[in-house]
Protein backbone atom coordinates (compact mmCIF):
# COMPACT_ATOMS: atom_id res chain seq x y z
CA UNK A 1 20.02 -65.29 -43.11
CA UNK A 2 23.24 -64.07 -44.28
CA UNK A 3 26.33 -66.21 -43.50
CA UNK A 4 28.96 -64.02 -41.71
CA UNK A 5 32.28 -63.45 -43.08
CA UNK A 6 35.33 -65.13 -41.16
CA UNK A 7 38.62 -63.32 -41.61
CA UNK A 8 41.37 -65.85 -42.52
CA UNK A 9 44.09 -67.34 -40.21
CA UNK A 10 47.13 -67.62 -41.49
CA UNK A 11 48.43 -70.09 -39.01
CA UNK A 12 45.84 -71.99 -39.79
CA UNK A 13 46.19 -72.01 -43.40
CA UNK A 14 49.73 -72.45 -43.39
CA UNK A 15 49.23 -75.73 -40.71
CA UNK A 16 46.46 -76.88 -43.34
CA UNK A 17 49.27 -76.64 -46.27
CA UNK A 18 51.32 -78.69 -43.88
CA UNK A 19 49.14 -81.25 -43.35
CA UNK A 20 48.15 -81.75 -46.91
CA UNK A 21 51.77 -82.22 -48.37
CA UNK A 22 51.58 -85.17 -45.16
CA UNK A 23 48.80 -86.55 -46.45
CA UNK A 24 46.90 -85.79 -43.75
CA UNK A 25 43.41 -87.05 -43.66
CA UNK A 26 41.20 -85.42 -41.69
CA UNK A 27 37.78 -86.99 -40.18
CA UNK A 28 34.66 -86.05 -39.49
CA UNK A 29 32.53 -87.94 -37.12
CA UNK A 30 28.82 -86.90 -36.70
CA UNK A 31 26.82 -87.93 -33.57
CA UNK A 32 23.51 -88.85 -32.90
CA UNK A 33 20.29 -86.41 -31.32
CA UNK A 34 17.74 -86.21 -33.74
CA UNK A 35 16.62 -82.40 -34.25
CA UNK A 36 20.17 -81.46 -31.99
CA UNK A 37 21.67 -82.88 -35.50
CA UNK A 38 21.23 -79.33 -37.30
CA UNK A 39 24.25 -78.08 -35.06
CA UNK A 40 26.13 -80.78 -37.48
CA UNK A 41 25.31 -77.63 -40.32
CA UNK A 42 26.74 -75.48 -38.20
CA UNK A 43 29.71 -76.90 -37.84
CA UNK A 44 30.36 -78.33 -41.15
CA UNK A 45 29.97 -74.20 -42.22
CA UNK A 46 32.57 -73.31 -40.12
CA UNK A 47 34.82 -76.00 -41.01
CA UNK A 48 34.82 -75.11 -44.68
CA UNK A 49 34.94 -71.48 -44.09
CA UNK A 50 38.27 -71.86 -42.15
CA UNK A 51 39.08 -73.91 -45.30
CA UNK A 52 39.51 -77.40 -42.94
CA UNK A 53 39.28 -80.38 -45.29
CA UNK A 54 36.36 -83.22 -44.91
CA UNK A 55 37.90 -86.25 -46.09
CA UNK A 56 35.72 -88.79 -44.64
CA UNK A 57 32.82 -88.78 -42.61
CA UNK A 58 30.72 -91.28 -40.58
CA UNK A 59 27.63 -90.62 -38.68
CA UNK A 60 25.40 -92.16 -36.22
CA UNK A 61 21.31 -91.35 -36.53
CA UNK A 62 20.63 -87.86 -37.34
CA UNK A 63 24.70 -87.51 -37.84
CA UNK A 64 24.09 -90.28 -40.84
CA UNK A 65 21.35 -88.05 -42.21
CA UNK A 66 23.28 -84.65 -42.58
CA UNK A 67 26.48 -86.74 -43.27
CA UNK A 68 24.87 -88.43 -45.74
CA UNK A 69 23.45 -85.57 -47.65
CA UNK A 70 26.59 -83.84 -47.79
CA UNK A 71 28.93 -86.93 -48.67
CA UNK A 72 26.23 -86.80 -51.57
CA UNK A 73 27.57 -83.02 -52.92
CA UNK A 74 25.04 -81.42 -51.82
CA UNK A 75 26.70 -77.75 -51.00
CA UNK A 76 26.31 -76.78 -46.75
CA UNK A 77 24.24 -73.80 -48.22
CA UNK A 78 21.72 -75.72 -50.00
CA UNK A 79 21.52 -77.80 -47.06
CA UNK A 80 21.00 -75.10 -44.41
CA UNK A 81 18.75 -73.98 -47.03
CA UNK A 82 16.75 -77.15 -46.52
CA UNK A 83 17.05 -77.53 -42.92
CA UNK A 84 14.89 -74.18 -42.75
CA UNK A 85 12.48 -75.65 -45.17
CA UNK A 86 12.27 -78.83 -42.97
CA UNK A 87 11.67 -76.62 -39.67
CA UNK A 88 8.42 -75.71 -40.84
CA UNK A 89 7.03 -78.63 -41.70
CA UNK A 90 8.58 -81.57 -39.80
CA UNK A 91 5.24 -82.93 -38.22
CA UNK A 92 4.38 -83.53 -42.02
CA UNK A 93 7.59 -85.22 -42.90
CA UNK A 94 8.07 -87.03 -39.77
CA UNK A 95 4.79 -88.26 -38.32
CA UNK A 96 3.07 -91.07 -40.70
CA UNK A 97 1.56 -93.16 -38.32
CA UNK A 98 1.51 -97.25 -38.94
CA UNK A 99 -0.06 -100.00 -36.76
CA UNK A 100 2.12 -99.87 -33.61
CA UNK A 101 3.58 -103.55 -33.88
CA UNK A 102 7.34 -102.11 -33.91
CA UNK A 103 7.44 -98.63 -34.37
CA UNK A 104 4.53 -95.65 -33.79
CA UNK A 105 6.16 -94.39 -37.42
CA UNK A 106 7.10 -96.01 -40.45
CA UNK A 107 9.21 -92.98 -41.71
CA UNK A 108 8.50 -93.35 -45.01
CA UNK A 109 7.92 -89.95 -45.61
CA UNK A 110 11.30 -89.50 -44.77
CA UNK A 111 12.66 -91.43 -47.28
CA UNK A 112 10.43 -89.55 -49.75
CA UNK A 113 12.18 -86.22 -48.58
CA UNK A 114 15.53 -87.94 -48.67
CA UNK A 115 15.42 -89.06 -51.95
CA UNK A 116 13.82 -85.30 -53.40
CA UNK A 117 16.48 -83.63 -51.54
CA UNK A 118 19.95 -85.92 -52.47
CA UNK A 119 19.59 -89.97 -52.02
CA UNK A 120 17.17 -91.16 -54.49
CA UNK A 121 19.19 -94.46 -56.08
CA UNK A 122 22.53 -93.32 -54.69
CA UNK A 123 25.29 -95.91 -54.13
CA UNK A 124 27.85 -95.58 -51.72
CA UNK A 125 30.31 -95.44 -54.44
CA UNK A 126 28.18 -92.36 -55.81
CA UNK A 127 29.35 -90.67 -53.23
CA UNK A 128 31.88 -87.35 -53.66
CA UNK A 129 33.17 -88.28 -49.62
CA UNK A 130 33.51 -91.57 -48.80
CA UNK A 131 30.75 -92.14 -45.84
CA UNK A 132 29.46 -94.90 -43.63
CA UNK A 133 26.37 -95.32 -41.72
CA UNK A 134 26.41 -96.48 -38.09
CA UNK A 135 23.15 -98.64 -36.68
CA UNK A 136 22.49 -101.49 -34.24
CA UNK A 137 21.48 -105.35 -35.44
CA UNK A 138 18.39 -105.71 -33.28
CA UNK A 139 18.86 -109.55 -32.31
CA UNK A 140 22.72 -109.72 -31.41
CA UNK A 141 23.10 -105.63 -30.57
CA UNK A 142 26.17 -105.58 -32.61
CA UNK A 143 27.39 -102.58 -33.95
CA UNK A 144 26.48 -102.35 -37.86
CA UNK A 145 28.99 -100.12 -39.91
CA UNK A 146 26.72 -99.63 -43.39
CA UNK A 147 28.98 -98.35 -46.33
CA UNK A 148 28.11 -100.39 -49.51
CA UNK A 149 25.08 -100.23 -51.32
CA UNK A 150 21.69 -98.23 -50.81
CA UNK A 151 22.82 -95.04 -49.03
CA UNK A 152 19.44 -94.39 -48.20
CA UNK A 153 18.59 -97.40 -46.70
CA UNK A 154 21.88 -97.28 -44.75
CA UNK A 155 20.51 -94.01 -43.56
CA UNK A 156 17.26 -95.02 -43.07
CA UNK A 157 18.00 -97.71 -40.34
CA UNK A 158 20.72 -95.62 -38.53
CA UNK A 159 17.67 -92.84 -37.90
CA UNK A 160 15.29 -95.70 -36.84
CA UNK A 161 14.57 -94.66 -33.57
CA UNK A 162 13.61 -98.11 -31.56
CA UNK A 163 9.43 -97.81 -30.74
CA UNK A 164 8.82 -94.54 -32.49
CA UNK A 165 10.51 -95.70 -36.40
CA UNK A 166 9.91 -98.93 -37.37
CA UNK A 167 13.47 -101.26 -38.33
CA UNK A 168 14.77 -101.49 -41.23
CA UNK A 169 14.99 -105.31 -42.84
CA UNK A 170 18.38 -105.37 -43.89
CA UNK A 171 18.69 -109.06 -45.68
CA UNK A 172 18.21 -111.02 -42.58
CA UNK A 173 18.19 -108.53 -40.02
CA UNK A 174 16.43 -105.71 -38.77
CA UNK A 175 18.45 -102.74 -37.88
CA UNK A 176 18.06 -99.94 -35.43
CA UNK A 177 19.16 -96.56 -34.52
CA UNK A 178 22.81 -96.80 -33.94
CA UNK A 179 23.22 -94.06 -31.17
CA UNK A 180 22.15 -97.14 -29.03
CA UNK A 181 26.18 -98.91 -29.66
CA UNK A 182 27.87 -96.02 -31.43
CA UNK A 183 26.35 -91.89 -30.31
CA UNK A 184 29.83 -90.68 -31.93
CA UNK A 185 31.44 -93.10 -34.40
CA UNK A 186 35.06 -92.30 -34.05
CA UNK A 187 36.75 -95.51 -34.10
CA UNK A 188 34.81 -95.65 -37.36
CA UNK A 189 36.23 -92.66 -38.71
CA UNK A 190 40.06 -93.75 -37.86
CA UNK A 191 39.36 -97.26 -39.55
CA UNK A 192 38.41 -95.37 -42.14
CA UNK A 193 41.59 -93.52 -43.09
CA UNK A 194 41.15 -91.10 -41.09
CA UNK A 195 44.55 -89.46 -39.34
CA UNK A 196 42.88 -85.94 -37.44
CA UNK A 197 39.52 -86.73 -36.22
CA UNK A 198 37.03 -84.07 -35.40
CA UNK A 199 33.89 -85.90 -33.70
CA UNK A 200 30.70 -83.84 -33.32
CA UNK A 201 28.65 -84.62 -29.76
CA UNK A 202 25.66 -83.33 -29.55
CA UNK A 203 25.32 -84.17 -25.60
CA UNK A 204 27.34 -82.98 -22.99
CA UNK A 205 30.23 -85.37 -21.61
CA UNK A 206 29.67 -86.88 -18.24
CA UNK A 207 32.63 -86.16 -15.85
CA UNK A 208 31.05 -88.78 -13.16
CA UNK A 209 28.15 -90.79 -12.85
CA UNK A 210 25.61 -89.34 -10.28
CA UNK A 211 24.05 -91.51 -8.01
CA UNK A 212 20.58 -90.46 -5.49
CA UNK A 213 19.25 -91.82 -2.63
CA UNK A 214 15.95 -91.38 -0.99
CA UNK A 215 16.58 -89.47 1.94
CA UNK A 216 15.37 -91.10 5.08
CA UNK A 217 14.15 -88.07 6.80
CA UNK A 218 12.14 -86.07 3.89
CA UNK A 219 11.24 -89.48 1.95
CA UNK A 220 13.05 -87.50 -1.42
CA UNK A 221 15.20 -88.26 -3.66
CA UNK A 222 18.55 -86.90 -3.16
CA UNK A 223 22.15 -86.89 -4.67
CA UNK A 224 24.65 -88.41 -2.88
CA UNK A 225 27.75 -87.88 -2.21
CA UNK A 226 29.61 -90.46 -0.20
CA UNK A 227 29.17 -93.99 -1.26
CA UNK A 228 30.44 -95.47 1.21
CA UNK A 229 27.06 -94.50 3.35
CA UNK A 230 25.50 -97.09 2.24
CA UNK A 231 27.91 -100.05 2.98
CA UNK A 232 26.63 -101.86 6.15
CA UNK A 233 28.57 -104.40 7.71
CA UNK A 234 27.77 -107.53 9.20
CA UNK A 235 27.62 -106.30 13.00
CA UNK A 236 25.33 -103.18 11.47
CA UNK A 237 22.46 -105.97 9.68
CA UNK A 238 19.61 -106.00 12.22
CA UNK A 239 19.44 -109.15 13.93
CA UNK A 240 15.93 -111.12 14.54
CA UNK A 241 14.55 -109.60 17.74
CA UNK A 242 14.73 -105.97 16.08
CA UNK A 243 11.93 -107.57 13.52
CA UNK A 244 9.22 -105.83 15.41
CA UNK A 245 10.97 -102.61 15.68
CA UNK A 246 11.67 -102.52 11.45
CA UNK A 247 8.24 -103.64 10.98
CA UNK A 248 7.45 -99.76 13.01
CA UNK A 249 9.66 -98.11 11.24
CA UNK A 250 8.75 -99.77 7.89
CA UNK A 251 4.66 -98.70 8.65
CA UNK A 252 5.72 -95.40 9.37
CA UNK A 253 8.27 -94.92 6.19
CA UNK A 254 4.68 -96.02 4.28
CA UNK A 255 2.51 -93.65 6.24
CA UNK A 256 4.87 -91.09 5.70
CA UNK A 257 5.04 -91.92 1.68
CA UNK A 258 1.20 -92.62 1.08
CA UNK A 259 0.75 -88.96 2.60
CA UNK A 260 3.27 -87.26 -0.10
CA UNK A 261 1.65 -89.25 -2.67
CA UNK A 262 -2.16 -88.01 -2.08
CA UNK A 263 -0.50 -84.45 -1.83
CA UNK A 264 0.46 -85.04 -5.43
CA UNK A 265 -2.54 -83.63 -8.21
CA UNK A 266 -4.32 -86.30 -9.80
CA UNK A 267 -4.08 -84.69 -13.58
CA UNK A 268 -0.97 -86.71 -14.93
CA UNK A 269 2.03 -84.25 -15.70
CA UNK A 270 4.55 -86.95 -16.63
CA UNK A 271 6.35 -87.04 -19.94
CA UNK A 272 4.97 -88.40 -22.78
CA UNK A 273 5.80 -92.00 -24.43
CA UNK A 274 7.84 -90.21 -27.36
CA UNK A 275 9.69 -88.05 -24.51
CA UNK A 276 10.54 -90.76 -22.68
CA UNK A 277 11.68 -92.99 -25.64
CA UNK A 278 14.07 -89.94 -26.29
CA UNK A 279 15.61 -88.90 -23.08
CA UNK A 280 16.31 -92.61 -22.14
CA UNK A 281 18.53 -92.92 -25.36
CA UNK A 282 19.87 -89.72 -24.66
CA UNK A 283 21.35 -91.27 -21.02
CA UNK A 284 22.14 -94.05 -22.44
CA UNK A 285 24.06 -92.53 -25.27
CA UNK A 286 25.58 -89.67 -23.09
CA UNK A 287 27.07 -92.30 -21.16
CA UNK A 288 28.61 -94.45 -24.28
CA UNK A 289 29.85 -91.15 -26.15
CA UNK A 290 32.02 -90.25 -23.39
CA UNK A 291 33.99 -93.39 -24.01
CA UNK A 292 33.83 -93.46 -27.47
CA UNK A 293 35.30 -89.61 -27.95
CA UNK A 294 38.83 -90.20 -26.40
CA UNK A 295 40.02 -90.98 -29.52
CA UNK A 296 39.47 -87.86 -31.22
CA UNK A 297 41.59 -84.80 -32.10
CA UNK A 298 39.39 -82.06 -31.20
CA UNK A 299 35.38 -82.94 -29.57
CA UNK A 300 32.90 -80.07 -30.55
CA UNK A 301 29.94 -79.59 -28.14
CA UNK A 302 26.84 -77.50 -29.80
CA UNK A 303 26.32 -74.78 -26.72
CA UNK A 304 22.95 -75.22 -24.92
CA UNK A 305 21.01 -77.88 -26.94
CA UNK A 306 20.75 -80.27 -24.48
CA UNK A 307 17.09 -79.01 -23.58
CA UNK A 308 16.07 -79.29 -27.33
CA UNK A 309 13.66 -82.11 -28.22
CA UNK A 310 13.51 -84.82 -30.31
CA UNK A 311 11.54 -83.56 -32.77
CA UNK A 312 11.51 -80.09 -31.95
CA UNK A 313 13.37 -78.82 -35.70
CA UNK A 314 11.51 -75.60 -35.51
CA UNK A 315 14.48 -74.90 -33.28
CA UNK A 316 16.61 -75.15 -36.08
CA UNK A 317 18.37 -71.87 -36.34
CA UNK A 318 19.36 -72.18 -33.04
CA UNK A 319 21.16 -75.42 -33.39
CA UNK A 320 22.79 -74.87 -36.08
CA UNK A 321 24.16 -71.03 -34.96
CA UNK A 322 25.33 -73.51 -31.80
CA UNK A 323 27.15 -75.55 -33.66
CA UNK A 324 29.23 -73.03 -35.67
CA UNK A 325 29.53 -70.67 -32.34
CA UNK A 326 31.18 -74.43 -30.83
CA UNK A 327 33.49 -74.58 -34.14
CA UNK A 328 34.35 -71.42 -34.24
CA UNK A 329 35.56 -71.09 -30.56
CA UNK A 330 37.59 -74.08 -30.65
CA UNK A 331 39.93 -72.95 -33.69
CA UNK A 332 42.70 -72.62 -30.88
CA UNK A 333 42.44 -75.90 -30.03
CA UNK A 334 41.87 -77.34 -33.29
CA UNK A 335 45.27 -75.41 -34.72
CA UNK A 336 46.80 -76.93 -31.35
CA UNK A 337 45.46 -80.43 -32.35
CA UNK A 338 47.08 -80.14 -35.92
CA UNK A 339 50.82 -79.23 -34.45
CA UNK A 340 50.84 -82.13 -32.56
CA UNK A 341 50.08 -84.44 -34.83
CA UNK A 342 52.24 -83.15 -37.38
CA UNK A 343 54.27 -83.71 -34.81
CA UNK A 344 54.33 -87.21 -34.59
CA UNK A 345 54.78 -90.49 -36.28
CA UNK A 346 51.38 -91.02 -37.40
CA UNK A 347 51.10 -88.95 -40.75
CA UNK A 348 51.72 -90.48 -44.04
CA UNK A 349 55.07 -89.32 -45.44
């Protein structure tokens, strides 16, 4: 696959000049989304083909993994390079099976591939970008920022996916994916050093929370709208006498159910136990990261990966041509970003 050319912005270049005689630091913070996390290639390509300086970097699960690797040295190109390698043969890499006492996986074939490909006895201070590593202390559920020693152990517990990777023992503790405290680490980032932050989501950011219903009348469930529909006030609770005529309606809400239900085929179509490990992080962490990214400069959204699987890397050339497409169309607003914080107090003189 050849890499396409980008012409060169002058504005751009000229705000970058600016910002480096500043001091200007600029961030990178990676999210979490397993086999989403190749849109993080795409966007790091972008980034240095527009010339935009990587300073510092933290990542969260899969955003640990490809920040990791390239906080190693490791050139974007080699890395895409590897990502396509990977997409063949992730089942392989991925899916070592242990006894299922606390994870389905152990991932140490992951750590074999991590330390081939970049990691093998790196120190954080080995590092050409100074990195951390975000996961979740499974006792307390405090957030754990990793950025001294083993960087693939550090790695190796922010990817561990709670029931399908087993924890990581980390001295006392055993840590977890951190997507479950931290989906986009971009307070990290800032405590870092870090003075223009460009977080990486790979998850769409909830505007509102939607709330459903089952609908009295067709027994399904259905979004709702107004609230305030289901506040009942004292004079509208059903006093004693109506007992009898709930008890009806109750008996015929059950007839009424028990009839949908034998409608339903008997072959089980439901989502499997890894699918439904997956998509209840990715709530969860949909929910979190739209807190968590109001403190960046500029939020990049990979276009339509939301439907990609966990595991699902043989879709990587599509997540990572999302994630430069995202970049690339948000150079406006990234330029825009830059002015105004040039602008203001916060850069170094």
């Amino acid at each position: 696959m050849k890499i396409p050319k980008f012409k060169p912005d002058q504005e751009l270049e000229y705000l970058l000049e600016q910002s480096k005689k500043k001091g200007l630091k600029f961030g990178l913070a990676l999210g979490s989304g397993s086999a989403r996390g190749m849109a993080h290639i795409g966007v790091i390509e972008a980034l240095e083909a527009h010339h935009i300086p990587i300073d510092i970097i933290a990542g969260t699960s899969i955003g640990a993994l490809i920040g990791a690797i390239y906080a190693s040295g490791i050139s974007i190109k080699k890395i895409k390079r590897i990502a396509m390698q990977v997409k063949k043969r992730a089942p392989l890499i991925i899916f070592n099976p242990t006894f299922p006492f606390s994870g389905l996986f152990s991932g140490k074939r992951i750590d074999e591939m991590l330390s081939k490909i970049a990691l093998k006895n790196k120190d954080f201070s080995d590092l050409k970008i100074p990195f951390a590593a975000i996961s979740t202390d499974l006792t307390s559920g405090a957030k754990v920022i990793l950025n001294q020693g083993s960087v693939l152990k550090a790695v190796r517990a922010s990817i561990s996916i709670p029931g399908i990777f087993t924890p990581v023992k980390y001295q006392e503790r055993y840590l977890v994916d951190g997507g479950i405290v931290d989906p986009v680490p971009v307070e990290v980032v800032k405590k870092m050093g870090a003075d223009f932050i460009i977080a990486v989501s790979l998850s769409k950011k909830n505007p509102q929370p939607v709330i459903m219903m089952i609908n009295q009348e067709t027994g399904y469930l259905n979004e709702v709208s107004n609230t305030n529909l289901i506040k009942l006030s004292l004079k509208e609770l059903p006093k004693l006498k109506d007992a009898k005529k709930i008890a009806s309606l109750v008996e015929k809400e059950v007839s009424s159910l028990s009839q949908k239900i034998t409608g339903v085929k008997k072959k089980f179509e439901g989502p499997h136990l890894i699918e439904i490990i997956s998509k209840s992080l990715d709530i969860m962490e949909k929910e979190i990261a739209s807190l968590r990214l109001r403190q960046a400069d500029v939020v990049i959204i990979p276009y339509e990966i939301e439907k990609i699987g966990l595991f699902e890397f043989e879709k990587a050339d599509q997540c990572i041509k999302a994630g430069k497409e995202a970049t690339l169309d948000l150079l406006p607003q990234i330029k825009m970003a830059i002015k105004k914080k040039l602008k203001t107090n916060l850069v170094r003189e």
